[in-house]
N, C-alpha and C. Protein backbone atom coordinates (compact mmCIF):
# COMPACT_ATOMS: atom_id res chain seq x y z
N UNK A 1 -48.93 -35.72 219.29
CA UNK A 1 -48.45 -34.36 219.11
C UNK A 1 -47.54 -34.32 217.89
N UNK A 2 -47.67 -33.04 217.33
CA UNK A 2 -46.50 -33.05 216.02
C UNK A 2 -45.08 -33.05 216.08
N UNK A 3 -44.38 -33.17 217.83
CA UNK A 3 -43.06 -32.97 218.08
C UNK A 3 -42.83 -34.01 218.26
N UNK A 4 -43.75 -34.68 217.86
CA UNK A 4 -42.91 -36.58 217.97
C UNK A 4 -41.82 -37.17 216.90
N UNK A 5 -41.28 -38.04 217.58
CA UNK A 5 -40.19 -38.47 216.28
C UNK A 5 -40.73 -38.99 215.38
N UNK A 6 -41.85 -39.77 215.43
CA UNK A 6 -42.74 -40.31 214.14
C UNK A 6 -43.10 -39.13 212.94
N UNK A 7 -43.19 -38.24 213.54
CA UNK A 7 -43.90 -36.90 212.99
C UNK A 7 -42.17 -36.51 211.75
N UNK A 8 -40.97 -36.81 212.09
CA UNK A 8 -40.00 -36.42 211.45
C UNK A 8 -39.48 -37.32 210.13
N UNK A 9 -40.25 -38.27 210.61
CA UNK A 9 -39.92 -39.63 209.62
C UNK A 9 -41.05 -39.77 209.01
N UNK A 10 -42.36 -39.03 209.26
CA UNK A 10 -43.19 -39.46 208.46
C UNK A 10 -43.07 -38.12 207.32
N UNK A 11 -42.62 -36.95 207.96
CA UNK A 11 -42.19 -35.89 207.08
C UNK A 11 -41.22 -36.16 206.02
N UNK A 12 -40.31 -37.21 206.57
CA UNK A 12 -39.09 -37.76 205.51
C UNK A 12 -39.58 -38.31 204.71
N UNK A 13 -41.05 -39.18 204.42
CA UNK A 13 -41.38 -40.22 203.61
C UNK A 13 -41.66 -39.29 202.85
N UNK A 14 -42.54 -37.94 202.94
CA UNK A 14 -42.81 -37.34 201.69
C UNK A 14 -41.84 -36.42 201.44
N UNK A 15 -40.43 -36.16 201.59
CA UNK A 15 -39.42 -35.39 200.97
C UNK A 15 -38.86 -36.34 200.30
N UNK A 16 -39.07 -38.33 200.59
CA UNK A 16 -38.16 -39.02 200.01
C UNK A 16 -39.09 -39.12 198.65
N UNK A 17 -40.57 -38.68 198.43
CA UNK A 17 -41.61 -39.05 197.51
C UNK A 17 -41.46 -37.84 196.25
N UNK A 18 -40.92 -37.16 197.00
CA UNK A 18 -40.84 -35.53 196.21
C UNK A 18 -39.25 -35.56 195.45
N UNK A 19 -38.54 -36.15 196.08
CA UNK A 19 -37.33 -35.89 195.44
C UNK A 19 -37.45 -37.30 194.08
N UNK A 20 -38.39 -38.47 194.65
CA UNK A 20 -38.16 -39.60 193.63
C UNK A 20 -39.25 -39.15 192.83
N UNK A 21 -40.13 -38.18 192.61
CA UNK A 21 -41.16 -37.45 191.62
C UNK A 21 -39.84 -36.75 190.73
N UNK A 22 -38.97 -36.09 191.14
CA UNK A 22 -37.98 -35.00 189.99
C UNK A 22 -36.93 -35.75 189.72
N UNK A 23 -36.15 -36.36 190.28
CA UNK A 23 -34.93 -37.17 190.01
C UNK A 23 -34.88 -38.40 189.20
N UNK A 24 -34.16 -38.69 188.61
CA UNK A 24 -34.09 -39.89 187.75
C UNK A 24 -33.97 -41.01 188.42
N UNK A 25 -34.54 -42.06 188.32
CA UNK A 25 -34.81 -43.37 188.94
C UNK A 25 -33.58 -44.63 188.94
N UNK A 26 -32.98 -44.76 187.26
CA UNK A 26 -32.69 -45.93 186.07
C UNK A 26 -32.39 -45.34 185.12
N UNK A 27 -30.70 -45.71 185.17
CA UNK A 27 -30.02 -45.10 183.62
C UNK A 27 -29.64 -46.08 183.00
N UNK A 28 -29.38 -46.40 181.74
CA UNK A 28 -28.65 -47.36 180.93
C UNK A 28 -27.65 -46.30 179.76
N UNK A 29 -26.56 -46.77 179.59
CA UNK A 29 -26.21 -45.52 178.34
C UNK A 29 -25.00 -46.82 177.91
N UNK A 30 -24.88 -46.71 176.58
CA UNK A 30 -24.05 -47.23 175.79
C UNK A 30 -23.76 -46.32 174.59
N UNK A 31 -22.41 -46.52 174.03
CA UNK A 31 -21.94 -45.17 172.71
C UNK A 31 -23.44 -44.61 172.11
N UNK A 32 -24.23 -45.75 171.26
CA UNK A 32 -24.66 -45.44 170.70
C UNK A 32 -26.49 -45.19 171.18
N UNK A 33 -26.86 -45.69 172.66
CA UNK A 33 -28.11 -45.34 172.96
C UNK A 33 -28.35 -44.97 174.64
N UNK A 34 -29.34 -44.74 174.70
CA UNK A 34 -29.43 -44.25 176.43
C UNK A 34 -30.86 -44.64 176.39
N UNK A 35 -31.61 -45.05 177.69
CA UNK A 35 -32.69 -45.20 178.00
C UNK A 35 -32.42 -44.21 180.35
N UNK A 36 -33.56 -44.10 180.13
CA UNK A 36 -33.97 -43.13 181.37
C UNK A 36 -34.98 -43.12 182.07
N UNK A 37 -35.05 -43.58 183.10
CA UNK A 37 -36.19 -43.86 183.66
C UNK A 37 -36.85 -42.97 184.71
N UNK A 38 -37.71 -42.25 184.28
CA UNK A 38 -38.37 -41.12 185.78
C UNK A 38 -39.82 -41.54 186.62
N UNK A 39 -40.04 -41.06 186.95
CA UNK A 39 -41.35 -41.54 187.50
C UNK A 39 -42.81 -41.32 186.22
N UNK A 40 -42.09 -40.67 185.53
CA UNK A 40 -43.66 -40.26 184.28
C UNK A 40 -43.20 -41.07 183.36
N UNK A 41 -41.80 -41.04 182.72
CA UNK A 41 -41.65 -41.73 181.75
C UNK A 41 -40.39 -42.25 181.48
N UNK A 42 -40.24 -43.55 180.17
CA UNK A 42 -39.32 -44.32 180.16
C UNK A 42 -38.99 -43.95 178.73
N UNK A 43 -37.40 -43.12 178.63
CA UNK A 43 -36.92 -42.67 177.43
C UNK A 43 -36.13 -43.30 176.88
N UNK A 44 -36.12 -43.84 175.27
CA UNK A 44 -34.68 -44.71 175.10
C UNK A 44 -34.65 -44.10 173.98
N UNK A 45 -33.32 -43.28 173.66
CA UNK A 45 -33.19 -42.70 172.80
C UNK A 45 -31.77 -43.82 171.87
N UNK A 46 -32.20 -44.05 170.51
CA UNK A 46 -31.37 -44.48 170.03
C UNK A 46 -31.10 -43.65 168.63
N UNK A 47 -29.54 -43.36 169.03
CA UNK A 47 -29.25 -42.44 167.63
C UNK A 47 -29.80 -41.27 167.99
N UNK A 48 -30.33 -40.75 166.66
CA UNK A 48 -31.17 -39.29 166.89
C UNK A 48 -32.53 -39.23 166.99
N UNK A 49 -33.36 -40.05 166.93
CA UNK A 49 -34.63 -40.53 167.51
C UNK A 49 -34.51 -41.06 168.53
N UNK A 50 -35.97 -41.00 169.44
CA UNK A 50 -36.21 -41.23 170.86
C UNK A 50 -37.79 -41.64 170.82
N UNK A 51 -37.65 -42.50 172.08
CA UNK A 51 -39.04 -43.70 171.79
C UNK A 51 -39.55 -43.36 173.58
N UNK A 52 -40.53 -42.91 173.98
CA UNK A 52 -41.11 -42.51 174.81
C UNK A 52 -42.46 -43.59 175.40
N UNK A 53 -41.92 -44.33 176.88
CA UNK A 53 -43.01 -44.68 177.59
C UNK A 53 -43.30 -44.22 178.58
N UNK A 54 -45.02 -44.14 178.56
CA UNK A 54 -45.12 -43.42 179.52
C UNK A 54 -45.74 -44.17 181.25
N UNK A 55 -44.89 -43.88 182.16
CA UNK A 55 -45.12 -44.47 183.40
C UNK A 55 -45.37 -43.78 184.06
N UNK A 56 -46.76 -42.90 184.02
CA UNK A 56 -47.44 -42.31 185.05
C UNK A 56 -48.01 -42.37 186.27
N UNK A 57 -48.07 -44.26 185.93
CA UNK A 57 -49.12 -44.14 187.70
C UNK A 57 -47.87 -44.63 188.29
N UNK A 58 -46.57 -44.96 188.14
CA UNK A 58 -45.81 -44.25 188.86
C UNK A 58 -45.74 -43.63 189.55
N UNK A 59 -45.75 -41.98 189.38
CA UNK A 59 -46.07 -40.77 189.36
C UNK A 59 -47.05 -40.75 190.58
N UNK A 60 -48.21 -41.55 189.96
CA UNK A 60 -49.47 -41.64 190.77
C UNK A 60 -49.50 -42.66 192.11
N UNK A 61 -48.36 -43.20 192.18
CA UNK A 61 -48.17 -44.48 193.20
C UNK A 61 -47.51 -43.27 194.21
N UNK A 62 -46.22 -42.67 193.71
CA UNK A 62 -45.56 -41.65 194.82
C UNK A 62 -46.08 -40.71 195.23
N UNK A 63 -47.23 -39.92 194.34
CA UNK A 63 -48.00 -38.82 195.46
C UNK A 63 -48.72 -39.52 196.14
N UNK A 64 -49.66 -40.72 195.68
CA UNK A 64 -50.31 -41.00 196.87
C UNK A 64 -49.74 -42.04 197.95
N UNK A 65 -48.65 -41.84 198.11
CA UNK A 65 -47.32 -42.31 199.11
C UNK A 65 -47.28 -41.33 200.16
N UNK A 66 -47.15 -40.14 199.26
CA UNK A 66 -46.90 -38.52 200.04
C UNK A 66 -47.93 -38.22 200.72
N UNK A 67 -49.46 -38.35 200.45
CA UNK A 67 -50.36 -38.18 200.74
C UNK A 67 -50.80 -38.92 201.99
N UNK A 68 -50.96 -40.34 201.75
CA UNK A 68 -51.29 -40.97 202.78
C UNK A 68 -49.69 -41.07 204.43
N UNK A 69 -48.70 -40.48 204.08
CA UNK A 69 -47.93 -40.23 204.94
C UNK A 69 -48.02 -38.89 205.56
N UNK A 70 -48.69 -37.47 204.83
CA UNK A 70 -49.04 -36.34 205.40
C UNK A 70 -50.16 -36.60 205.95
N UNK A 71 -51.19 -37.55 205.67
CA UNK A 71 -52.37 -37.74 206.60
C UNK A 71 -52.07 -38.65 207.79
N UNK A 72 -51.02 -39.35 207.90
CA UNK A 72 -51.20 -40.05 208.72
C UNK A 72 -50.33 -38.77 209.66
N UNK A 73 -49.89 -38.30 209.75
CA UNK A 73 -49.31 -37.14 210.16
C UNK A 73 -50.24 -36.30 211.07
N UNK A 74 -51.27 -35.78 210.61
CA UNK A 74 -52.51 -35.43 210.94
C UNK A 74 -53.36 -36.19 212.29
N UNK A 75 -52.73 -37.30 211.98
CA UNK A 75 -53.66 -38.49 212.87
C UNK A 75 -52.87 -38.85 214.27
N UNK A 76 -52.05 -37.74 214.53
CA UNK A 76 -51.27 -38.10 215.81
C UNK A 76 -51.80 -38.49 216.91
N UNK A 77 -53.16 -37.93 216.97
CA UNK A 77 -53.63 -38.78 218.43
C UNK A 77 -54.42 -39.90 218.41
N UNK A 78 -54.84 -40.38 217.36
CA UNK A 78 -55.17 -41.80 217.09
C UNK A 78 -53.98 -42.94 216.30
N UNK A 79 -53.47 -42.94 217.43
CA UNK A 79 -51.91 -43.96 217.45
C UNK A 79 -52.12 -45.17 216.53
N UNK A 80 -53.73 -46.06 216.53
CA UNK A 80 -53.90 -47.01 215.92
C UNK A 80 -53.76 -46.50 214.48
N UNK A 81 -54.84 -45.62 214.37
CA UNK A 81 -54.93 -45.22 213.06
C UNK A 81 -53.45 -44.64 212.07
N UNK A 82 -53.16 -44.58 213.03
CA UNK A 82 -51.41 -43.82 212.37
C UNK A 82 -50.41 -44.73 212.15
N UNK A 83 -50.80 -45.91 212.69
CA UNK A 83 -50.22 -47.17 212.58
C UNK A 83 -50.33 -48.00 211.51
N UNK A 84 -52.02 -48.08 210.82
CA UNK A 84 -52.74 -48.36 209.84
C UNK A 84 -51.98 -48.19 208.71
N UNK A 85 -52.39 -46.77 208.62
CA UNK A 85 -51.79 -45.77 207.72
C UNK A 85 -50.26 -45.75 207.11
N UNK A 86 -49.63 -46.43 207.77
CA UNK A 86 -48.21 -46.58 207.88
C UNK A 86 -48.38 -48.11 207.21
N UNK A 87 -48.96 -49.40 207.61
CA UNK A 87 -49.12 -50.52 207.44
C UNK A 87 -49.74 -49.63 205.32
N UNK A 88 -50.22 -49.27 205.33
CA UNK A 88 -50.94 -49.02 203.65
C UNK A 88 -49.82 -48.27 203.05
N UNK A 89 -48.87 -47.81 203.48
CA UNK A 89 -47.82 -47.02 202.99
C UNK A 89 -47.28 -48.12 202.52
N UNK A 90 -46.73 -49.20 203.59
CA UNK A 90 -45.60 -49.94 203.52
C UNK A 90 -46.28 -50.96 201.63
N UNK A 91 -47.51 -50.90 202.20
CA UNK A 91 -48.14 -51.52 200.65
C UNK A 91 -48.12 -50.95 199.66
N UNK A 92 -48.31 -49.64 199.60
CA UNK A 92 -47.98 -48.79 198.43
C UNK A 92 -46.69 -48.51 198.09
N UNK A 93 -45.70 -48.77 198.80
CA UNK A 93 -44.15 -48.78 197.93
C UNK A 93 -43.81 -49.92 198.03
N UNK A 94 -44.55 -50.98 198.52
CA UNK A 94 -43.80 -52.51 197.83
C UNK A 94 -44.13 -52.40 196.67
N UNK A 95 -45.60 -51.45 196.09
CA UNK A 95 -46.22 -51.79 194.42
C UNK A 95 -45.25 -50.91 194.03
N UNK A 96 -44.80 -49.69 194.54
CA UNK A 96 -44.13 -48.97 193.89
C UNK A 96 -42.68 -49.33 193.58
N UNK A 97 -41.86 -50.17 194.38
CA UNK A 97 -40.97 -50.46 194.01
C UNK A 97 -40.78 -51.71 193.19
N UNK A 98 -41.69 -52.51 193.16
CA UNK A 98 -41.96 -53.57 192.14
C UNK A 98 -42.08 -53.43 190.85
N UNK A 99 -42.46 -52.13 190.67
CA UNK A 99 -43.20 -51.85 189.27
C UNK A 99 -41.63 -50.82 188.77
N UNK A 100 -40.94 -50.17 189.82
CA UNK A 100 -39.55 -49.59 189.37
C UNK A 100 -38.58 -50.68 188.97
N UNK A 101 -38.61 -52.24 189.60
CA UNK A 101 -37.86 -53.27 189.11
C UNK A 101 -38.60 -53.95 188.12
N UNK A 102 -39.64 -53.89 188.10
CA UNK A 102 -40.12 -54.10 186.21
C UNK A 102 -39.82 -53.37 185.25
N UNK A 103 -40.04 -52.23 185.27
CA UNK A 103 -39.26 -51.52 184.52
C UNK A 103 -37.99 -51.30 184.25
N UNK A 104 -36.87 -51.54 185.39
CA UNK A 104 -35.81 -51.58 184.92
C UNK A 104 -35.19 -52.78 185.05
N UNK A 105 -35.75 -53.72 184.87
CA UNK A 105 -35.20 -55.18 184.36
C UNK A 105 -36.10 -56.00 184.12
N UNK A 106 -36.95 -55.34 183.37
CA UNK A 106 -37.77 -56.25 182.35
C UNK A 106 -37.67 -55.35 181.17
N UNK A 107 -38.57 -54.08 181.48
CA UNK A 107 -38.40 -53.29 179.81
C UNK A 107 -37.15 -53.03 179.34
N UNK A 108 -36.58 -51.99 180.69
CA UNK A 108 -35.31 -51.47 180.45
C UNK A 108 -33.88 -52.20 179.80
N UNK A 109 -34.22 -53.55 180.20
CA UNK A 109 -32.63 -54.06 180.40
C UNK A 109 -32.85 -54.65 179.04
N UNK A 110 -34.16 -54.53 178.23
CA UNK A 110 -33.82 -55.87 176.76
C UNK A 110 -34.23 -54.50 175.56
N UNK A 111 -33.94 -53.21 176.05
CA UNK A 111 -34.19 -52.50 175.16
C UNK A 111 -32.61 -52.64 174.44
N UNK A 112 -32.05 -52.20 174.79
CA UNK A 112 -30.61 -52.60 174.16
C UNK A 112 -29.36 -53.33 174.98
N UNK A 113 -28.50 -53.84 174.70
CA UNK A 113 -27.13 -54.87 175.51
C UNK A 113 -27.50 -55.21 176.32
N UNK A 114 -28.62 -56.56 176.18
CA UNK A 114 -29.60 -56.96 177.67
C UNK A 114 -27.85 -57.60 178.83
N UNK A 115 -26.70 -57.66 178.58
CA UNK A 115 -26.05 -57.88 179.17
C UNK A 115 -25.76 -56.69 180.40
N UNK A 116 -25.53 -55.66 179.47
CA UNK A 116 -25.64 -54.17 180.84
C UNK A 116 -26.99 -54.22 181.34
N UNK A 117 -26.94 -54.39 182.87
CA UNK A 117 -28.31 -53.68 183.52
C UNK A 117 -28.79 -52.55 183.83
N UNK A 118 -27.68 -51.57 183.21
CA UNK A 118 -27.89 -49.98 183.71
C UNK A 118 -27.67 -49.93 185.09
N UNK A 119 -27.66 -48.49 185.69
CA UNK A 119 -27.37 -48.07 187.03
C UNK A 119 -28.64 -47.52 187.91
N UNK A 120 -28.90 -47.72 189.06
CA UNK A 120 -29.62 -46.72 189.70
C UNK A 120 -29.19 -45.44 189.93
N UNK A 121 -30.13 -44.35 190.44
CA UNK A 121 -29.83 -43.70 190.29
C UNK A 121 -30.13 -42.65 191.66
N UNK A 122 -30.69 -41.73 191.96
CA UNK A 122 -30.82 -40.66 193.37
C UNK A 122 -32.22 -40.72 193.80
N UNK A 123 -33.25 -41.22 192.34
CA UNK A 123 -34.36 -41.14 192.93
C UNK A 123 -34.98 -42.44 193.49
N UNK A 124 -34.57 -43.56 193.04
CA UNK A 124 -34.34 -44.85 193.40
C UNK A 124 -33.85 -44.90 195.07
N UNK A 125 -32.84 -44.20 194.92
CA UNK A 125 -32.30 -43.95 196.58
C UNK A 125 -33.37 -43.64 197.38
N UNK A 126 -34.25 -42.32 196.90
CA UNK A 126 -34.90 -41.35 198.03
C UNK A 126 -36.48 -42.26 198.22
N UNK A 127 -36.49 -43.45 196.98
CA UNK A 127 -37.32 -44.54 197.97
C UNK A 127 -37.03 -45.02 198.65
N UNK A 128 -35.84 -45.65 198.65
CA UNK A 128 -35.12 -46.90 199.89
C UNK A 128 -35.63 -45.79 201.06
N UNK A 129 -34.73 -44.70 201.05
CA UNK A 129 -35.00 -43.39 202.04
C UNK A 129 -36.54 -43.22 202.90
N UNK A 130 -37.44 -43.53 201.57
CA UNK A 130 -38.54 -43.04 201.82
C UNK A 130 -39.50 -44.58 202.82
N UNK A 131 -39.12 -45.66 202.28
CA UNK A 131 -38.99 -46.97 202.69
C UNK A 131 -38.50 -47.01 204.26
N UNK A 132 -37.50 -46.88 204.45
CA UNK A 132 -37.07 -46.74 205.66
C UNK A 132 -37.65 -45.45 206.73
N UNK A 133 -38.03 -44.28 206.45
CA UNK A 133 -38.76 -43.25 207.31
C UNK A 133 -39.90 -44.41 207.34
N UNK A 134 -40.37 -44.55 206.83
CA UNK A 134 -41.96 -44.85 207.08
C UNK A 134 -41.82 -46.49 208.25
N UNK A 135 -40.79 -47.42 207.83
CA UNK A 135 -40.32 -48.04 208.84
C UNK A 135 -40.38 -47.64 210.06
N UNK A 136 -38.96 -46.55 210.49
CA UNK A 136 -38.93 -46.10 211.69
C UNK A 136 -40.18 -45.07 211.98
N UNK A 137 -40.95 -44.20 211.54
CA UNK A 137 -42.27 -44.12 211.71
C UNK A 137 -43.02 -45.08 212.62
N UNK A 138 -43.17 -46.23 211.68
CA UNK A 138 -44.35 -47.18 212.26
C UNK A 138 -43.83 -48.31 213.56
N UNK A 139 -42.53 -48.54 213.50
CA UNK A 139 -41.86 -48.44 214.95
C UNK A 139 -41.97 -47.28 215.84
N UNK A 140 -41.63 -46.45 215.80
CA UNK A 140 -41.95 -45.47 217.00
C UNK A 140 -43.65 -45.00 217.62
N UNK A 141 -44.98 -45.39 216.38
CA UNK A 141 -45.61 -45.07 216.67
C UNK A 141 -45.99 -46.38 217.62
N UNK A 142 -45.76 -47.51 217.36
CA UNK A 142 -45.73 -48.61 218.18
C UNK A 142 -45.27 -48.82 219.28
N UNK A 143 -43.88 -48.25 219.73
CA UNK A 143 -43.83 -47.76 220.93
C UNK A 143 -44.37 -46.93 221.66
N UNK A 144 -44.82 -46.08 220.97
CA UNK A 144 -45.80 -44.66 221.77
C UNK A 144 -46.75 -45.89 222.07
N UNK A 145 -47.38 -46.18 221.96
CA UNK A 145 -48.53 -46.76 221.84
C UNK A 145 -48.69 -48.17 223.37
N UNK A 146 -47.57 -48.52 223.09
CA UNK A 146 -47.06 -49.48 223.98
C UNK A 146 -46.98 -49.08 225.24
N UNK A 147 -46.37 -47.85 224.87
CA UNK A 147 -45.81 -46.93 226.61
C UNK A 147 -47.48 -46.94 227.52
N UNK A 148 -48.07 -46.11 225.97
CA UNK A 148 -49.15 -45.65 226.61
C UNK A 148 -50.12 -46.62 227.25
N UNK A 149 -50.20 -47.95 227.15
CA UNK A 149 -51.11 -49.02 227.49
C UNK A 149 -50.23 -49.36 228.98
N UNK A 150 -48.77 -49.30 228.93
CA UNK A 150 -47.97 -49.78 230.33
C UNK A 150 -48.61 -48.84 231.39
N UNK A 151 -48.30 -47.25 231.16
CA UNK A 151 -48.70 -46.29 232.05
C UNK A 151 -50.27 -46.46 232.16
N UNK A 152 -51.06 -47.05 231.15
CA UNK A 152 -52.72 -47.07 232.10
C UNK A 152 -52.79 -48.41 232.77
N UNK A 153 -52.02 -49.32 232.93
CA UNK A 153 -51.88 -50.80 233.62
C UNK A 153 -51.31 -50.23 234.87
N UNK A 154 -50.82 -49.33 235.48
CA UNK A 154 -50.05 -48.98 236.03
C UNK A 154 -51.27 -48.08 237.10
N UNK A 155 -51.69 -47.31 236.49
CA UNK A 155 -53.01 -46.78 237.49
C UNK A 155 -54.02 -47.89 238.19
């Protein structure tokens, strides 16, 4: 059913996917340069020129984060399958967060004062965020699931 607690945390994974799509990820700033990291692209502006990479499937890693967490959403009465679904999530933001710590400490950190590592930032957060719903998600659907096998042992 959609009034399950899984159903609130799996809703959280895609508000945590939506807010890390608009918010900045990875800042670095020193007097004279800044680099910025979003989900489309990696800006390092030095001086009055600015040097633009672009990290789209990024972009493309977090909607289809959002996606496969609104479908598994959908899938409330096939407990396994919603379980699955949750298990392919948890795979799609290990790539996604792997590829946010490549970028900001591999490209990011030797673009300028490889000594500063720069800061995280809100959208970085609303993965951990988004990381953790999908956690408690795939715990609770595991308990549903559990209950439900005790109560037919029980007949």
């Amino acid at each position: 059913m959609l009034q399950r607690i899984q159903t609130l945390f799996l809703g959280l994974v895609g508000v945590g996917m939506g807010a890390f799509l608009v918010l900045p990820i990875w800042t670095k700033t020193s007097p004279t340069n800044s680099a910025e990291l979003t989900a489309f692209q990696l800006v390092h502006k030095q001086g009055i020129s600015s040097y633009i990479t672009p990290t789209w499937y990024i972009a493309v890693l977090a909607v289809a984060v959002a996606a496969v967490a609104a479908f598994a959403i959908t899938r409330y009465k096939n407990r396994l399958v919603q379980s699955a679904l949750c298990a392919l999530n948890s795979i799609l933001m290990t790539a996604l967060m792997a590829t946010v710590l490549y970028f900001s400490y591999s490209k990011g950190k030797n673009l300028f004062d490889p000594q500063e590592p720069g800061s995280y930032q809100m959208g970085f957060f609303a993965l951990i965020l988004a990381m953790l719903g999908n956690l408690l998600a795939n715990r609770f659907i595991r308990r549903d699931e559990r209950m439900v096998k005790e109560s037919e042992r029980m007949r």
